[in-house]
C-alpha atoms as a PDB file:
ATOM      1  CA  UNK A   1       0.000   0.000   0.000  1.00  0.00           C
ATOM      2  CA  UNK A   2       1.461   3.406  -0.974  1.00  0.00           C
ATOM      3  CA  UNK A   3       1.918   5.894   1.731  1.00  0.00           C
ATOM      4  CA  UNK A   4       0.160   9.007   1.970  1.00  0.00           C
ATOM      5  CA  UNK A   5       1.698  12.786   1.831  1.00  0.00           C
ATOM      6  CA  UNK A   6       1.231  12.926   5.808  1.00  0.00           C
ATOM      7  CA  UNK A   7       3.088   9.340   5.933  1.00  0.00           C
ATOM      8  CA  UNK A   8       5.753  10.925   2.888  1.00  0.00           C
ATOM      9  CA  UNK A   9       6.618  14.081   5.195  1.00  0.00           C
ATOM     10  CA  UNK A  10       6.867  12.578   8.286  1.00  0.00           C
ATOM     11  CA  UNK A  11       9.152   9.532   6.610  1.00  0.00           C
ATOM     12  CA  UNK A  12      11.525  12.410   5.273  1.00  0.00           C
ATOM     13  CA  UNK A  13      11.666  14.435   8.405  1.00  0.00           C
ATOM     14  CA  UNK A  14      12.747  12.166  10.548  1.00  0.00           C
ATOM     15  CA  UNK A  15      15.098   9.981   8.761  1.00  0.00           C
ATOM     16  CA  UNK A  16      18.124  11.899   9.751  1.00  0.00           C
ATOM     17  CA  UNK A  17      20.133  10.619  12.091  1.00  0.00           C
ATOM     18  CA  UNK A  18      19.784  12.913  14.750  1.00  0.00           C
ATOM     19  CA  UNK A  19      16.538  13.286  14.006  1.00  0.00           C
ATOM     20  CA  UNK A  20      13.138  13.390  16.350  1.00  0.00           C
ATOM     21  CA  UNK A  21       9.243  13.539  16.353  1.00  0.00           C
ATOM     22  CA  UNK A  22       9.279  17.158  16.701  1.00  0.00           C
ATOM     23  CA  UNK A  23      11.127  17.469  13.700  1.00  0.00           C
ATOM     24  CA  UNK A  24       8.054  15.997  12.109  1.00  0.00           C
ATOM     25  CA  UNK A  25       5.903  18.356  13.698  1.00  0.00           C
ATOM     26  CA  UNK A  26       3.429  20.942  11.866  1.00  0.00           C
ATOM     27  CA  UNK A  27       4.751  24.055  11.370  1.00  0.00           C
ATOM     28  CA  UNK A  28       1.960  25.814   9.908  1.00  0.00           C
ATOM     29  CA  UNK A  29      -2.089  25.762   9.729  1.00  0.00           C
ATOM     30  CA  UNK A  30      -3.476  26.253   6.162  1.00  0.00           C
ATOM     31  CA  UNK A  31      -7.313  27.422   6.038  1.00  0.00           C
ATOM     32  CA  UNK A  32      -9.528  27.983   3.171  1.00  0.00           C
ATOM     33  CA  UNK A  33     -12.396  30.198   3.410  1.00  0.00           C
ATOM     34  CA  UNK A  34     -14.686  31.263   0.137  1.00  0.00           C
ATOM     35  CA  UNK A  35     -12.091  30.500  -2.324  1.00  0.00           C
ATOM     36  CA  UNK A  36      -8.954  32.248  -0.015  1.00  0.00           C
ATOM     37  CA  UNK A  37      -6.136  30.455   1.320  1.00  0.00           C
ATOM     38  CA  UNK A  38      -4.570  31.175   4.822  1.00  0.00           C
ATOM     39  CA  UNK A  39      -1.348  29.682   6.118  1.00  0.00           C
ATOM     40  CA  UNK A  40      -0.079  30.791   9.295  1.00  0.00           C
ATOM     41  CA  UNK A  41       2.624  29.459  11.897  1.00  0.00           C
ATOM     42  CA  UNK A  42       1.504  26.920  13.983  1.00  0.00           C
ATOM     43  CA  UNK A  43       1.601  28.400  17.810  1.00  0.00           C
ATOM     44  CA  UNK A  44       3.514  25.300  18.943  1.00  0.00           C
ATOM     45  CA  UNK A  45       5.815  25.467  16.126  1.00  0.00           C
ATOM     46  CA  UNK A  46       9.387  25.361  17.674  1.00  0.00           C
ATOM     47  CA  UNK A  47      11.108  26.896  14.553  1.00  0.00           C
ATOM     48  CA  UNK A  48       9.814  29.834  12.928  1.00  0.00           C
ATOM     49  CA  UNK A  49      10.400  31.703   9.735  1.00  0.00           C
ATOM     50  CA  UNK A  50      12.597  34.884   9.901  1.00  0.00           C
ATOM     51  CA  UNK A  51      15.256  36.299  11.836  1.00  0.00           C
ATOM     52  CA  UNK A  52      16.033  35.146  15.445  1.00  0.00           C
ATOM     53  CA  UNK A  53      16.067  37.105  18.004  1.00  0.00           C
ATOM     54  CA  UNK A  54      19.310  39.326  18.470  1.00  0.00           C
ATOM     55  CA  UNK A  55      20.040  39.309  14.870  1.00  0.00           C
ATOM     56  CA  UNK A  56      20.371  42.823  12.672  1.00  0.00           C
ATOM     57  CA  UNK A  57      17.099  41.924  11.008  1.00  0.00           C
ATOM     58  CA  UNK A  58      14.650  41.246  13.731  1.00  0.00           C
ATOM     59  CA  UNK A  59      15.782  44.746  15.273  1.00  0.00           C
ATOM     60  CA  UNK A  60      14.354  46.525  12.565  1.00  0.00           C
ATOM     61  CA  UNK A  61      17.678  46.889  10.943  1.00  0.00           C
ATOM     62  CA  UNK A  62      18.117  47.674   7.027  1.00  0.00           C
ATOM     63  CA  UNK A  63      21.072  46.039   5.640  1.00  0.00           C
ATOM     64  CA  UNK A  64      20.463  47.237   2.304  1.00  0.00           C
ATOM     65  CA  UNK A  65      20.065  50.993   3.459  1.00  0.00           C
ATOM     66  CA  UNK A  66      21.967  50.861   6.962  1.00  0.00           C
ATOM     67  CA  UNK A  67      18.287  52.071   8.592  1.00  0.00           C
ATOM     68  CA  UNK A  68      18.552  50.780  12.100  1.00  0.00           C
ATOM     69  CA  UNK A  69      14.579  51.416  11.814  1.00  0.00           C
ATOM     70  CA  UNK A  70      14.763  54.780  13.889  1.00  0.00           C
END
């Protein structure tokens, strides 16, 4: 019997070595609603998109421009 996308993702995410059941854990919720598409980050999600915290980019901080965002 084939194995489904969930089966797929999870298969893939944890076949690392070091790898665990939260690294197989959902990141993000996707909703539909009349025809629109949602996705946001799951609260539980232990790694998030973006900058972490401390780095130039999460302060507000414009690389491109130098604009510390003040």
């Amino acid at each position: 019997m084939p194995m489904t996308p969930e089966e797929k993702r999870h298969d893939q995410l944890t076949a690392a070595p070091d790898a665990t059941e939260q690294d197989a854990a959902p990141r993000v919720r996707v909703t539909k609603v009349d025809g629109n598409t949602r996705v946001d980050i799951a609260e539980e999600a232990e790694v998030r998109p973006g900058p972490g915290p401390g780095m130039p980019d999460a302060e507000g901080h414009d690389e491109a421009t130098g604009d510390g965002g003040q």
